[in-house]
Protein backbone atom coordinates (compact mmCIF):
# COMPACT_ATOMS: atom_id res chain seq x y z
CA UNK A 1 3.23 -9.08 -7.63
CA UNK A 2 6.13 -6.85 -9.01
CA UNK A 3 9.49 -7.24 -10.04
CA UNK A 4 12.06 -4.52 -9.99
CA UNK A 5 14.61 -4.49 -12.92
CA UNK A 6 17.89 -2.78 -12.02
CA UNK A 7 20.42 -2.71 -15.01
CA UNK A 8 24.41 -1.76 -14.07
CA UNK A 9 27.14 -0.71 -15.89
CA UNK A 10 30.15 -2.01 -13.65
CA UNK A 11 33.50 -0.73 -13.52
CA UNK A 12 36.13 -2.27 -16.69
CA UNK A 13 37.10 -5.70 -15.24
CA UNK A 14 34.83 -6.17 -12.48
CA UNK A 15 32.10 -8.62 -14.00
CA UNK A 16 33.27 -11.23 -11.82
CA UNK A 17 33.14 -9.70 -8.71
CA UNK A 18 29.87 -8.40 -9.32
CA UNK A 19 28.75 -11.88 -10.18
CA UNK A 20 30.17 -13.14 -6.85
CA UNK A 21 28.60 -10.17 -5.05
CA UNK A 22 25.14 -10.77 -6.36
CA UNK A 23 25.32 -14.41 -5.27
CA UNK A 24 25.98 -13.46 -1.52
CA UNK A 25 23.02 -10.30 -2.05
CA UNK A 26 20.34 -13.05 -3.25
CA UNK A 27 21.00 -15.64 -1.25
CA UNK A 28 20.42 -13.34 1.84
CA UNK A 29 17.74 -11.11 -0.06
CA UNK A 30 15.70 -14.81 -1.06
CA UNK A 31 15.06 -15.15 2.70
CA UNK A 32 13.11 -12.18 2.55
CA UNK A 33 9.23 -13.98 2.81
CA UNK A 34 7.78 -12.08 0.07
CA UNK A 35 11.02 -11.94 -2.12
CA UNK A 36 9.94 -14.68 -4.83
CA UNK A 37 12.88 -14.86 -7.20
CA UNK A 38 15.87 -12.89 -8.48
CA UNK A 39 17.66 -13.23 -11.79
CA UNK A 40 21.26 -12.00 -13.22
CA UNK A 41 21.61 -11.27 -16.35
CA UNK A 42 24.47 -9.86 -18.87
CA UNK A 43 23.43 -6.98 -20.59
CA UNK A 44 23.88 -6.45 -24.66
CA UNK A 45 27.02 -3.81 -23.70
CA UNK A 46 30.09 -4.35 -22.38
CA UNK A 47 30.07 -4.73 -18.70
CA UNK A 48 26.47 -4.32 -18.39
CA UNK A 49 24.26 -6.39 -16.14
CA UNK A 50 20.52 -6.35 -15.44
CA UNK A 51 19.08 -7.60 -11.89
CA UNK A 52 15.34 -8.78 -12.06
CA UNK A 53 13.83 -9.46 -8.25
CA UNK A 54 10.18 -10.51 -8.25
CA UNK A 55 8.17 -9.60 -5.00
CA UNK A 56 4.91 -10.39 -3.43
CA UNK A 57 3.82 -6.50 -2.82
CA UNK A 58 5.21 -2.98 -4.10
CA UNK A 59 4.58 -2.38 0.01
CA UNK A 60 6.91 -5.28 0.73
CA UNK A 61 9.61 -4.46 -1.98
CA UNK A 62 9.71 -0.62 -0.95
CA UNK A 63 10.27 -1.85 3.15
CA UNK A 64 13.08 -3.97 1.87
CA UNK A 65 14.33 -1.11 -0.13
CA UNK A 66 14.34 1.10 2.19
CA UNK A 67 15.59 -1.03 5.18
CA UNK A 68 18.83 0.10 6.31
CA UNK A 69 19.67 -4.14 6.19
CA UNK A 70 19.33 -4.13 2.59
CA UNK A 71 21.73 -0.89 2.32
CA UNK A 72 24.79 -2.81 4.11
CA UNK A 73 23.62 -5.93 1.81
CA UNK A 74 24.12 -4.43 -1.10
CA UNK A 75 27.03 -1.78 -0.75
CA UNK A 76 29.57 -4.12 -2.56
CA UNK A 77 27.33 -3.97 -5.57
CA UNK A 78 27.37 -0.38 -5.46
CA UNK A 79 31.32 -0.23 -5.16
CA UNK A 80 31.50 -2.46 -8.11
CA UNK A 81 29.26 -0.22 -10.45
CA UNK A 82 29.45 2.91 -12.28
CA UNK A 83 25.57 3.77 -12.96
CA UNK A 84 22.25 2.44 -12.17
CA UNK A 85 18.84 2.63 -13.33
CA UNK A 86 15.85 1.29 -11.67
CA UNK A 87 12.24 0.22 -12.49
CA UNK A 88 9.52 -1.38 -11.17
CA UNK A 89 6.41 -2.53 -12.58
CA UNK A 90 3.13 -4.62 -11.53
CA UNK A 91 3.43 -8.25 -13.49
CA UNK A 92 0.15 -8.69 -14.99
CA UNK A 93 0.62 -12.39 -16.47
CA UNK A 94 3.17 -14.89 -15.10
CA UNK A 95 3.16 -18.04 -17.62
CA UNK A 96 5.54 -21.08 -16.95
CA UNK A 97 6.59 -23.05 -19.79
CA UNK A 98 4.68 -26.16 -18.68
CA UNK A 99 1.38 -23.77 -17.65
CA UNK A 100 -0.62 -23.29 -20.82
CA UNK A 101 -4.10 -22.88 -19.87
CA UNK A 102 -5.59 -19.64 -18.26
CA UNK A 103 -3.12 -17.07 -18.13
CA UNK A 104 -4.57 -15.76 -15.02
CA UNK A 105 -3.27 -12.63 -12.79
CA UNK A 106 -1.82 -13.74 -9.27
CA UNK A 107 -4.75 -10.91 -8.16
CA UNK A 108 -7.18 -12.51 -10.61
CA UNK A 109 -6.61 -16.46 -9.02
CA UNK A 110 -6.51 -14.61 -4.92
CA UNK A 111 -10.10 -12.93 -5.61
CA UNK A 112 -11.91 -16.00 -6.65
């Protein structure tokens, strides 16, 4: 499992737009199958914002990426933004607030 974590500066003035364009982008991006979950957040700057998109597979994230679907998806996002940066890293440990107990990997629970 990995989640990519985009943070944007947007343009002066245009937090609520982006907020509205992120709705329509994850809605259609959660009926992706491996998309899990996707998360907007306000930044600690002015007109900041950081996306966080949880995915089954790097494999299936990259396809989605790269699809030219996803690049008409999310063009008003880029219109609304000035800069970008992008990471994306394996989650090791997922732990709900109510799950206490192992702390098992996704990988380590599917190899059993």
């Amino acid at each position: 499992m990995i989640r990519a974590t985009l943070r944007m500066r947007v343009r002066p003035g245009g937090g609520q737009a982006f907020e509205r364009a992120f709705d329509v982008v994850a809605a259609a991006t959660s009926q992706e199958p491996a998309n899990l979950r996707q998360s907007l957040l306000r930044g600690d700057e002015p007109d900041t914002y950081v996306i966080t998109s949880d995915w089954a597979s790097l494999a299936a994230f990259r396809a989605f990426e790269r699809s030219p679907a996803q690049d008409r998806l999310t063009a008003p996002l880029r219109e609304l933004r000035m800069s970008a940066d992008m990471r994306v890293d394996e989650i090791v440990r997922h732990v709900d607030a109510e799950e206490t107990g192992t702390g098992r990997t996704e990988h380590e629970e599917d190899s059993r």
